[in-house]
N, C-alpha and C. Protein backbone atom coordinates (compact mmCIF):
# COMPACT_ATOMS: atom_id res chain seq x y z
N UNK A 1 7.58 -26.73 36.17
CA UNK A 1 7.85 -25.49 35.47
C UNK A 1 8.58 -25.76 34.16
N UNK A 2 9.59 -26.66 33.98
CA UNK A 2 10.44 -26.91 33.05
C UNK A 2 9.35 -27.19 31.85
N UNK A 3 8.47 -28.17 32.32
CA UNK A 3 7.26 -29.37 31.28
C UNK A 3 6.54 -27.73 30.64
N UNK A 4 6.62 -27.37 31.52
CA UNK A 4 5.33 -25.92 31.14
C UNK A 4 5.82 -24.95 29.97
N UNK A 5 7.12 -24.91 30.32
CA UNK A 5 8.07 -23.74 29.30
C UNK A 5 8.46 -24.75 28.35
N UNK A 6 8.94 -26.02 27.95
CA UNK A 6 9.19 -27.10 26.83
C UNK A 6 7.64 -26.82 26.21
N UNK A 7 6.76 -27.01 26.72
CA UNK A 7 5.06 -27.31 26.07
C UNK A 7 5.20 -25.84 25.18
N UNK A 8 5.08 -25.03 25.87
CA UNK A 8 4.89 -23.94 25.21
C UNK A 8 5.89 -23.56 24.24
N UNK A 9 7.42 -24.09 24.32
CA UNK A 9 8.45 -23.72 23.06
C UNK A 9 7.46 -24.69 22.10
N UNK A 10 7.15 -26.03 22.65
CA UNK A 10 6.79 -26.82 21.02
C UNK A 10 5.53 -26.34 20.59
N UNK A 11 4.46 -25.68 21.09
CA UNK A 11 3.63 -25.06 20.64
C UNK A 11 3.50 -24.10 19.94
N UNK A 12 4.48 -23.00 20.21
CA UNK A 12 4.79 -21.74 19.66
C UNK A 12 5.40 -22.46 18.21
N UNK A 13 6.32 -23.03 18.26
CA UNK A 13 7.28 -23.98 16.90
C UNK A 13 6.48 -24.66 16.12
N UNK A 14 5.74 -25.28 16.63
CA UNK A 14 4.74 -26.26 15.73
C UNK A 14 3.53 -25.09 15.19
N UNK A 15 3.04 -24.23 15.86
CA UNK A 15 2.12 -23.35 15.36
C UNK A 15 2.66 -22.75 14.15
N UNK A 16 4.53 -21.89 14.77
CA UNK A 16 5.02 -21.08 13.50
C UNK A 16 5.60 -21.76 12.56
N UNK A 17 5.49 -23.36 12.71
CA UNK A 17 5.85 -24.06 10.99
C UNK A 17 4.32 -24.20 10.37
N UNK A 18 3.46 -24.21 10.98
CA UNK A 18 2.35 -24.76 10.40
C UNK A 18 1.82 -23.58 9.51
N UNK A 19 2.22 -22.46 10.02
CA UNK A 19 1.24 -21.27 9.52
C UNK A 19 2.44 -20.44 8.51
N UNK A 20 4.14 -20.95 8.49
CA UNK A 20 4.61 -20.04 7.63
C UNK A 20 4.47 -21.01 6.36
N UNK A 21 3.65 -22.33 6.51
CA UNK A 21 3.86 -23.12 5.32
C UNK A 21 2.13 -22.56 4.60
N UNK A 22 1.70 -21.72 5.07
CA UNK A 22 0.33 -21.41 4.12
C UNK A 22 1.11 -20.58 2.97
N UNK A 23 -0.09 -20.74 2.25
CA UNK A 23 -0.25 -19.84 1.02
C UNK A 23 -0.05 -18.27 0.94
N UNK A 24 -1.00 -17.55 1.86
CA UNK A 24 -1.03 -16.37 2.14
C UNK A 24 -0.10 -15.74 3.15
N UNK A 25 -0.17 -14.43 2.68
CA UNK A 25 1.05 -13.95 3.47
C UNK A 25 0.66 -13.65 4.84
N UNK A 26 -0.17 -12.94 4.82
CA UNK A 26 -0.51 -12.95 6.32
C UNK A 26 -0.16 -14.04 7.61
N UNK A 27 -0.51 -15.28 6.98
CA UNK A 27 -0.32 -16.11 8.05
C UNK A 27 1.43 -16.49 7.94
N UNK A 28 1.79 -16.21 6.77
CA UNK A 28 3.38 -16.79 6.83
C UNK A 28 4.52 -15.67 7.97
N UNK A 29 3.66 -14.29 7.32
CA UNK A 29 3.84 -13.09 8.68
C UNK A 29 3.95 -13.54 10.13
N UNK A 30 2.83 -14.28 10.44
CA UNK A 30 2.20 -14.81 11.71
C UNK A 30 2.94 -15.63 11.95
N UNK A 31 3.38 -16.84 11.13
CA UNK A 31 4.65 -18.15 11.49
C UNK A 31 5.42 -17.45 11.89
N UNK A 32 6.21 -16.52 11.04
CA UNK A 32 7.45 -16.25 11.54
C UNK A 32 7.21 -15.57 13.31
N UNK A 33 6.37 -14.92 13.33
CA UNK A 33 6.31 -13.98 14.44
C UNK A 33 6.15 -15.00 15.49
N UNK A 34 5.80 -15.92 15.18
CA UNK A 34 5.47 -17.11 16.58
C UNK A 34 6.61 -18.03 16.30
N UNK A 35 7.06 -18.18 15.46
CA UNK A 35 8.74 -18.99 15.21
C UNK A 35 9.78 -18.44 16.25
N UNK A 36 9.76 -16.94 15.95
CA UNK A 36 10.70 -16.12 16.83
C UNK A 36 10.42 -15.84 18.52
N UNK A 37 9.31 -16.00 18.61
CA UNK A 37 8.47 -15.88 20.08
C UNK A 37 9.12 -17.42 20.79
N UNK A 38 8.86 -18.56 19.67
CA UNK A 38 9.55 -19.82 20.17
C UNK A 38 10.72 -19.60 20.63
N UNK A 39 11.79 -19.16 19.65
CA UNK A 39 13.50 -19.39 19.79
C UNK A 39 13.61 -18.44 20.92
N UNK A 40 12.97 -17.14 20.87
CA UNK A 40 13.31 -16.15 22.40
C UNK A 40 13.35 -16.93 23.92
N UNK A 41 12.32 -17.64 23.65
CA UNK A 41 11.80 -18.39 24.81
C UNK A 41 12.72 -19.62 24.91
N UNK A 42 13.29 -20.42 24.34
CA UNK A 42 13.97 -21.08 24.58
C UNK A 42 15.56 -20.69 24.62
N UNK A 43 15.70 -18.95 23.97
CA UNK A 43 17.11 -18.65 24.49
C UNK A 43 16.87 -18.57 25.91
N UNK A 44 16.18 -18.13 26.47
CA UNK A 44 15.93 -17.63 28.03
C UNK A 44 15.80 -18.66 28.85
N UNK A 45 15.57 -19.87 28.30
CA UNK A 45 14.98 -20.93 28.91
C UNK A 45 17.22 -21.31 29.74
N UNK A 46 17.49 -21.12 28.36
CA UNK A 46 19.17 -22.08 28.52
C UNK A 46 19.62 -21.37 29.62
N UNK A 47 19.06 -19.91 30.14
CA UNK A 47 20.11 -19.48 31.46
C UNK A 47 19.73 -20.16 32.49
N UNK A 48 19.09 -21.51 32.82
CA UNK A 48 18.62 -21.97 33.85
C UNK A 48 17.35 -21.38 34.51
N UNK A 49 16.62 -21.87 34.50
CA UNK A 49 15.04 -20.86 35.27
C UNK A 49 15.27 -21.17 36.44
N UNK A 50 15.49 -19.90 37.10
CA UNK A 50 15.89 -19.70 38.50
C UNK A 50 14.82 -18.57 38.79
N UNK A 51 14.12 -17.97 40.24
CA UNK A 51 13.30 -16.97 40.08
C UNK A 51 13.92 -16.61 41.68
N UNK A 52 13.96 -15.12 41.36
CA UNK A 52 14.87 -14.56 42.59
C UNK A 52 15.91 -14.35 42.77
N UNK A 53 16.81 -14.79 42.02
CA UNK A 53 18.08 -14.92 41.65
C UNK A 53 18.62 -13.59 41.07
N UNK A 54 19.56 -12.94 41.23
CA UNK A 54 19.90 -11.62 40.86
C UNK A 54 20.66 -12.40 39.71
N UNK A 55 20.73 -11.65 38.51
CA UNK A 55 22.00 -11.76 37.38
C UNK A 55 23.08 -11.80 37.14
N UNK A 56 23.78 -10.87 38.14
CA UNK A 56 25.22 -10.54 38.41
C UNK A 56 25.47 -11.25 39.78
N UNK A 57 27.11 -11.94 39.98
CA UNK A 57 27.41 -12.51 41.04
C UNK A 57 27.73 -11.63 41.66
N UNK A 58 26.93 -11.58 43.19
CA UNK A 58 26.97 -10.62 44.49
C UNK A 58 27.45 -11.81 45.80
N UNK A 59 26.72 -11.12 46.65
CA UNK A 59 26.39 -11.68 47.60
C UNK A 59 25.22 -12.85 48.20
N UNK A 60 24.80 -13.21 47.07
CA UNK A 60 23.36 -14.14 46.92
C UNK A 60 24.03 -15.09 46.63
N UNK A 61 23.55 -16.47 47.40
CA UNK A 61 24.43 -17.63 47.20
C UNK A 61 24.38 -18.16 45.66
N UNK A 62 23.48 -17.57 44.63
CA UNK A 62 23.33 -18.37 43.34
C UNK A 62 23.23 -17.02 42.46
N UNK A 63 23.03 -17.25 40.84
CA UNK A 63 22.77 -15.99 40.52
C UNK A 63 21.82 -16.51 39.04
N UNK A 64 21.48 -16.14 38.32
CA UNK A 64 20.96 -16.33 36.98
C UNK A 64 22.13 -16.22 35.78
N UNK A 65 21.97 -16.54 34.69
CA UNK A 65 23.19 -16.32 33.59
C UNK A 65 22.14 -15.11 32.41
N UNK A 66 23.10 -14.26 32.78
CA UNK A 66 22.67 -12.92 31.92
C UNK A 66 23.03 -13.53 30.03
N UNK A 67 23.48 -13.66 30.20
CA UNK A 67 23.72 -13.80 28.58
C UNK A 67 22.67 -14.60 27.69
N UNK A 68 21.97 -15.14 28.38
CA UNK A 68 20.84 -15.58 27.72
C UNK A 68 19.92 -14.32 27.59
N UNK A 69 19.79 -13.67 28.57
CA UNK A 69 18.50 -12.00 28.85
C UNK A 69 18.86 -11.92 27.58
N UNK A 70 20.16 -11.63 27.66
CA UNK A 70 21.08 -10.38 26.17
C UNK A 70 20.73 -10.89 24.99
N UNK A 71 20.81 -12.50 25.05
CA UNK A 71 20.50 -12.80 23.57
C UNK A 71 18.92 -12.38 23.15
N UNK A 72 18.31 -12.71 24.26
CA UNK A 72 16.51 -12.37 24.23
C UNK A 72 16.67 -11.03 23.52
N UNK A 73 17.13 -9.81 24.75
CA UNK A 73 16.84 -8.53 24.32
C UNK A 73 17.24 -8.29 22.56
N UNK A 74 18.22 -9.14 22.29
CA UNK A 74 18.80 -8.41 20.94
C UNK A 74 17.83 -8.82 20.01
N UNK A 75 17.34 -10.40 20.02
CA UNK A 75 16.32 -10.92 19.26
C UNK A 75 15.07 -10.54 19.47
N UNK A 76 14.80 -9.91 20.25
CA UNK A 76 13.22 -9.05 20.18
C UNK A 76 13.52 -7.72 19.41
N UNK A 77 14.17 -7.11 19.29
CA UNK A 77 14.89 -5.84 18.21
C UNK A 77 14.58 -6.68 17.05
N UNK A 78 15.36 -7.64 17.13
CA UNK A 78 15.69 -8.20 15.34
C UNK A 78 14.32 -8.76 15.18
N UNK A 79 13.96 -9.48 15.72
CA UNK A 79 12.52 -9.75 14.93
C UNK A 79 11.26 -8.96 14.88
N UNK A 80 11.64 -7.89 15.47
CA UNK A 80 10.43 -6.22 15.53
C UNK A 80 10.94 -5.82 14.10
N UNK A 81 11.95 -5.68 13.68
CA UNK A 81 12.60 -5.38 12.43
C UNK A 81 11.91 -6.08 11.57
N UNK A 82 12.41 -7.60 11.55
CA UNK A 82 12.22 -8.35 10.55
C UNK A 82 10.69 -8.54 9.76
N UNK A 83 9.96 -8.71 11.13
CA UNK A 83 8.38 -8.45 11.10
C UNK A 83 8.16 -7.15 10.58
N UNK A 84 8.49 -5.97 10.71
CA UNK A 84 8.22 -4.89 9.93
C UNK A 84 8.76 -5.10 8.58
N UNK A 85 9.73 -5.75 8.34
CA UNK A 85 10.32 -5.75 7.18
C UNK A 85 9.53 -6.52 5.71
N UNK A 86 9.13 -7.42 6.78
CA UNK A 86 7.84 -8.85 6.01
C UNK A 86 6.75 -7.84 5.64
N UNK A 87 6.20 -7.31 6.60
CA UNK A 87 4.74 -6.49 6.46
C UNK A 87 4.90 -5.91 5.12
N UNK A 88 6.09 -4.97 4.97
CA UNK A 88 6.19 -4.10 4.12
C UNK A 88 6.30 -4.61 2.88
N UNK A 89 7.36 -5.77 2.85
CA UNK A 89 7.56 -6.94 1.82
C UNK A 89 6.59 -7.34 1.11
N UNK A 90 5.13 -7.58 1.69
CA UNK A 90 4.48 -8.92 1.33
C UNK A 90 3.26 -7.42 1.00
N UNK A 91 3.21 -6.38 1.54
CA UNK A 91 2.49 -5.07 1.31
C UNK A 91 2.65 -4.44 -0.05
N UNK A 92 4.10 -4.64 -0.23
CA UNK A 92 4.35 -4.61 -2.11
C UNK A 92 3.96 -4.96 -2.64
N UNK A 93 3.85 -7.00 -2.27
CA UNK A 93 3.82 -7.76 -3.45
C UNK A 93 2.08 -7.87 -3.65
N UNK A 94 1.62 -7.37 -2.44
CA UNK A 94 0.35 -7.34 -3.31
C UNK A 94 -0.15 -6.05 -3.82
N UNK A 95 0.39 -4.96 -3.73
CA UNK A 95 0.20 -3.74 -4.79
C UNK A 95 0.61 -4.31 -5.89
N UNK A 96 1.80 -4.52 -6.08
CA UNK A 96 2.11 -5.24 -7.55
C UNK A 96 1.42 -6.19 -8.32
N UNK A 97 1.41 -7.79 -7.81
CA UNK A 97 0.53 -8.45 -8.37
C UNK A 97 -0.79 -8.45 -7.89
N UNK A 98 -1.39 -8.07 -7.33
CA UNK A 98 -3.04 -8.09 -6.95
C UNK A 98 -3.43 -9.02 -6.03
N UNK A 99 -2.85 -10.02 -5.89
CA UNK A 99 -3.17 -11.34 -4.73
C UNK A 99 -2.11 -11.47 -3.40
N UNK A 100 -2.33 -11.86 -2.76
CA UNK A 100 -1.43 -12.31 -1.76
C UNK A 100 -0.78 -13.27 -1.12
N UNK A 101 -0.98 -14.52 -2.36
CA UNK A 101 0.18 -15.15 -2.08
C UNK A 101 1.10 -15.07 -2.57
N UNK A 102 1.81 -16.68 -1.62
CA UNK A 102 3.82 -16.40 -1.42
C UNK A 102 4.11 -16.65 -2.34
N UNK A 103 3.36 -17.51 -3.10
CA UNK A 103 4.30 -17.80 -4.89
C UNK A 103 3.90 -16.96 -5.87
N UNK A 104 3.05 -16.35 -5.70
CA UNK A 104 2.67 -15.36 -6.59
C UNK A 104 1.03 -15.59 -7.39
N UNK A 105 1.23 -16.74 -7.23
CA UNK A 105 -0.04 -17.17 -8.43
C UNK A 105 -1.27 -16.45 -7.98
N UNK A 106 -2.30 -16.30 -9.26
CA UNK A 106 -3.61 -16.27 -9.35
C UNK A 106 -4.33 -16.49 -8.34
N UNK A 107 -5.58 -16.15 -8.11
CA UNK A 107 -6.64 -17.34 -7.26
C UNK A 107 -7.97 -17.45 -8.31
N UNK A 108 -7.79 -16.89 -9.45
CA UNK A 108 -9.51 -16.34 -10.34
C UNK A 108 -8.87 -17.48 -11.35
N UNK A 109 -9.71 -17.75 -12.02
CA UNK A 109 -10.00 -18.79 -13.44
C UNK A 109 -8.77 -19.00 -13.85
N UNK A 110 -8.21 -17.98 -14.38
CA UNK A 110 -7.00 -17.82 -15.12
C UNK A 110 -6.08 -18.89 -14.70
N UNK A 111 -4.78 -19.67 -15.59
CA UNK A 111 -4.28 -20.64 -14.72
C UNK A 111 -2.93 -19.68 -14.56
């Protein structure tokens, strides 16, 4: 289980560097959104993967560590934000300049 959830943080990470280093915004949109899908998953990962385990210490001989959930829950807010925030961002910049890439430049003849 551990190999399975590591595979998938470096997949998600290696996908969202590969794609926020394009040109276009769209896919740099897409890095980030799978950058943040990475780090969620590996906050959740640090409370120990336990399954069955209640959160709060009861009467169950073991329990899970909530404070990792919490960090999850807050960072799925913040990056629903942030991702709306990009959309809108990168939704400007091509009303403004006409193209859609991140540096701005051309893609027609012109240099």
């Amino acid at each position: 289980m551990e190999l399975l959830i590591a595979l998938s943080i470096g997949v998600l990470t290696g996908c969202g560097v590969y794609l926020v280093l394009r040109a276009r915004t769209f896919p740099v949109v897409l890095g980030l959104t799978l950058l943040s899908y990475g780090v969620n998953l590996f906050l959740f990962a640090t409370g120990r993967l336990v399954i069955g385990q209640p959160p709060v210490i009861g009467l169950a001989s073991g329990h899970a560590d909530p404070l990792p959930q919490a960090l999850v829950l807050t960072a799925i807010v913040i990056g629903f934000a942030m991702t709306a925030f990009v959309i809108m961002l990168s939704l400007r910049a091509r009303a403004e300049l006409g193209n859609d890439h991140v540096d701005g430049r051309h893609t027609g003849s012109q240099p």
